[in-house]
Protein backbone atom coordinates (compact mmCIF):
# COMPACT_ATOMS: atom_id res chain seq x y z
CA UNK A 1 -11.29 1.45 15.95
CA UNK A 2 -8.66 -1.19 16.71
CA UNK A 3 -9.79 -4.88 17.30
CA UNK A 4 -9.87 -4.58 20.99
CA UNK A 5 -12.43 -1.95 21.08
CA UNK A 6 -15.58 -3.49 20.60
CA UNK A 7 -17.75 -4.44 23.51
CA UNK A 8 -19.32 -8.27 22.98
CA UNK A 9 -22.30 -10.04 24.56
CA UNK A 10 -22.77 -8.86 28.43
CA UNK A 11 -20.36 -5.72 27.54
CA UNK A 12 -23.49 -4.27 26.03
CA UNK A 13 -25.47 -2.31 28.15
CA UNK A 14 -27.95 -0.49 26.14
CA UNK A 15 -31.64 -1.53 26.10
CA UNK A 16 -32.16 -1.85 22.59
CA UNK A 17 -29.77 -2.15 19.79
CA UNK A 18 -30.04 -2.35 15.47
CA UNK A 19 -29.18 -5.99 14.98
CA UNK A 20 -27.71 -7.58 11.91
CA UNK A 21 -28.11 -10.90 11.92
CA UNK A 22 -25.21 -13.91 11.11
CA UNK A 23 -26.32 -13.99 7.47
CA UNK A 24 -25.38 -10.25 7.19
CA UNK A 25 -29.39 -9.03 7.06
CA UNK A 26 -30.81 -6.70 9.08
CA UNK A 27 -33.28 -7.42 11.76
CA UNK A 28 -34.29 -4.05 12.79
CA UNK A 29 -34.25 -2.53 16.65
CA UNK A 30 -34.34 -5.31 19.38
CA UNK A 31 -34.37 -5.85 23.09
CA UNK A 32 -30.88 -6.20 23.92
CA UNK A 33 -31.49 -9.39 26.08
CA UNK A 34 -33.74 -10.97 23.05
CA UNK A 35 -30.24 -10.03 20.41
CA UNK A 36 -28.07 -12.13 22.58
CA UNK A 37 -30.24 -14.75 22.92
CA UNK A 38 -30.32 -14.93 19.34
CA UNK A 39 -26.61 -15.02 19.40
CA UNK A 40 -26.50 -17.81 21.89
CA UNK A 41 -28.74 -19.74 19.67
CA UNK A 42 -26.22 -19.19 16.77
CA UNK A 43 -23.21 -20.05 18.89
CA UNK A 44 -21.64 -16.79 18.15
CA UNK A 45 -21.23 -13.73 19.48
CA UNK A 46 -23.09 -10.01 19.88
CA UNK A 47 -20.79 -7.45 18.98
CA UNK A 48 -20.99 -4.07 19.18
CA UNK A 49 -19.71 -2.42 15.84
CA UNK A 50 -20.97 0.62 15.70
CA UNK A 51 -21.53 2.38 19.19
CA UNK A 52 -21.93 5.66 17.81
CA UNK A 53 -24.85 5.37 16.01
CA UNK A 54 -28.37 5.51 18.30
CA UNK A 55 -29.57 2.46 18.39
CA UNK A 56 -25.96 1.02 18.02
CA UNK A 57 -25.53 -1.59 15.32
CA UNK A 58 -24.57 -4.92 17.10
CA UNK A 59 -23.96 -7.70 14.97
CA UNK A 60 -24.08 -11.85 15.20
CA UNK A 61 -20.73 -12.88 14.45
CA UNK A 62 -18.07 -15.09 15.41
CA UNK A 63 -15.91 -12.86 17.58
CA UNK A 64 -12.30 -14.40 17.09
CA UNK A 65 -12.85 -14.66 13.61
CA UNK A 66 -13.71 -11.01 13.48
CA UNK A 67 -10.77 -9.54 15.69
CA UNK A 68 -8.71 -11.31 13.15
CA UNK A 69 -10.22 -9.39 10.06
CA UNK A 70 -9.70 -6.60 11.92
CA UNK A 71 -6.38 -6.48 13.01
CA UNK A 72 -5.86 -8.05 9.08
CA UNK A 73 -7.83 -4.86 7.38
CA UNK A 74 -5.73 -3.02 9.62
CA UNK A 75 -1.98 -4.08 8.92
CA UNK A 76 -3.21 -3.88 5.41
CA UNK A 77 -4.27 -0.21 6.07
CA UNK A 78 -0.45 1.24 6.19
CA UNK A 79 -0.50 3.06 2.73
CA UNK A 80 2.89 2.21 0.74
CA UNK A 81 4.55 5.70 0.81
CA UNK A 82 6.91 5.97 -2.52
CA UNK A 83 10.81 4.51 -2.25
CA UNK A 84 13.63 6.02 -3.87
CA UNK A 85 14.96 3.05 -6.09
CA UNK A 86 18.43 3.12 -7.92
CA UNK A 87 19.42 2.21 -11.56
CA UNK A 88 23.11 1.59 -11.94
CA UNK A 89 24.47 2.01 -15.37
CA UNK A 90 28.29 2.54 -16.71
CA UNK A 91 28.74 4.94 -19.64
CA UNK A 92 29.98 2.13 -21.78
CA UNK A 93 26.98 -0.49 -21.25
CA UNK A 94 25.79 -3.56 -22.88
CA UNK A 95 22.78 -3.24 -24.83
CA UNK A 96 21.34 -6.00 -23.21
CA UNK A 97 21.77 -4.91 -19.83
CA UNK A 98 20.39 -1.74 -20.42
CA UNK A 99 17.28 -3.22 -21.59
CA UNK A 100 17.36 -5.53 -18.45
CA UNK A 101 17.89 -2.41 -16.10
CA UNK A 102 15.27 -0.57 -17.72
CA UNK A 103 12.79 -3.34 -17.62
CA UNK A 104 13.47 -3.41 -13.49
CA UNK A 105 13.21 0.71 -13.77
CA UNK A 106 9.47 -0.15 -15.76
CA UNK A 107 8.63 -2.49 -12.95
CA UNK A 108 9.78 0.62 -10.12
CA UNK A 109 8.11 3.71 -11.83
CA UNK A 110 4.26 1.03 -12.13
CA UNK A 111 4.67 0.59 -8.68
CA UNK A 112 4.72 3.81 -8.17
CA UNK A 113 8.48 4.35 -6.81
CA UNK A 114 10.75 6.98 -8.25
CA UNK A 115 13.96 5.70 -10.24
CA UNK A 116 17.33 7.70 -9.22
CA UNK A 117 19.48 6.39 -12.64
CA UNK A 118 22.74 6.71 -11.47
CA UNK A 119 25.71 6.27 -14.42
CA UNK A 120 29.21 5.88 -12.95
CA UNK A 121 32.47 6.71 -14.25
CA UNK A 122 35.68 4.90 -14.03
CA UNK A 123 39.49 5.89 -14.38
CA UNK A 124 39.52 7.23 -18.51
CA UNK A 125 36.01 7.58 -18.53
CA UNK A 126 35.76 10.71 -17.56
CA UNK A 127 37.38 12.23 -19.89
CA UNK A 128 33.71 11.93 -22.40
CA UNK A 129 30.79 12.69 -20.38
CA UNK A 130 29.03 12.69 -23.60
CA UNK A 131 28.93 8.91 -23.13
CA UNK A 132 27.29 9.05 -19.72
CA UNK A 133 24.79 11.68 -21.41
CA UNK A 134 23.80 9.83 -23.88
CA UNK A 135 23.17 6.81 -21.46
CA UNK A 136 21.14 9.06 -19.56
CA UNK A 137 19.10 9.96 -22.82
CA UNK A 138 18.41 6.74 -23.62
CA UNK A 139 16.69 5.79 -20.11
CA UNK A 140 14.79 8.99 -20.06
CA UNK A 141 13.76 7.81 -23.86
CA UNK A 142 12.07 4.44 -23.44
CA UNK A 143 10.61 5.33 -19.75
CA UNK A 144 9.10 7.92 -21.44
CA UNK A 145 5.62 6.23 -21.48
CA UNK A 146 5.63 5.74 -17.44
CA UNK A 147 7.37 8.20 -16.23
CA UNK A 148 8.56 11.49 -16.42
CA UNK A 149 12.03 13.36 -15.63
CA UNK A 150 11.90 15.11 -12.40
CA UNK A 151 15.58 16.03 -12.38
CA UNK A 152 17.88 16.25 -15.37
CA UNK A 153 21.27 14.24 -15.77
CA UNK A 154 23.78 16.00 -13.21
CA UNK A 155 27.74 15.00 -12.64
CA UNK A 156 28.81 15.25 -9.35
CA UNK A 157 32.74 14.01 -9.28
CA UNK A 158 32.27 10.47 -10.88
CA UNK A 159 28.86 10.30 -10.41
CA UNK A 160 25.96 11.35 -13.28
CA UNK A 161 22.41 11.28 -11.88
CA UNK A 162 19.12 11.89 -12.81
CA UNK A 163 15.60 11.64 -11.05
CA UNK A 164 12.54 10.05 -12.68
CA UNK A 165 9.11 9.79 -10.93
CA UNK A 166 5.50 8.20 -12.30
CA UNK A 167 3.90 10.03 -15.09
């Protein structure tokens, strides 16, 4: 149900309806006309939030207030679908910026992205993929606790790749 769904006050035509009251306890089955002159009382408003149900549950709330929460709960309701994130690393790097890129791969793989570790090779480079390998080893190595490797190291031109995902 989207925020704009729910029928309030004189939008309720039923007879009798299950009220909850503003401090969130249940009243039981009233009159319709003696539920929203409870709400009046209040200074809120009688909304319908569960027509389905026979008596529908109406509660005493502040209307605005709850469109808000709704349209809130439901923004928050997208589910975070898994990005592809990318590692860079050269087959002749640092020591301390491998640790730095695999402490931002850590960070990916708990979130629950997958890491494409991508090694690329320049001009003489090429010439000892063994280096890019062993690059590629090392990544897999200390990931190991989060994640797991989904596709193995792969050169394509001057490009080495490999796929990890969340354990």
């Amino acid at each position: 149900m989207t925020a704009t769904d729910f029928r309030i006050n004189r939008q309720i035509r039923i007879n009798e309806v299950r009220l909850i009251d503003e401090k969130g306890e249940q009243v039981g089955v009233v009159p319709t006309a003696d539920a929203l002159r409870r709400a009046e009382e209040a200074g809120l408003d009688l909304v319908e939030v569960s027509p389905t149900a026979r008596p529908p549950v109406c509660r005493i709330l502040d209307y605005g207030k709850f469109k808000y929460a709704q349209k809130k709960k439901e923004r928050g309701a997208t589910t975070k679908t898994s990005m592809l994130k990318e590692l860079r690393v050269r087959p002749a790097i640092d020591k301390h910026d491998l640790e730095y890129r695999l402490k931002q791969g850590r960070g990916f793989l708990e979130d629950g992205h997958k890491v494409q570790v991508v090694c690329i090779f320049r001009g003489r480079q090429m010439a000892h993929p063994e280096h890019g390998y062993q690059v590629m080893k090392s990544v897999a190595e200390n990931l190991a606790d989060v994640s797991k490797v989904e596709m193995m190291p792969k050169l394509m031109g001057r490009r080495m790749t490999m796929l990890l995902s969340h354990k």
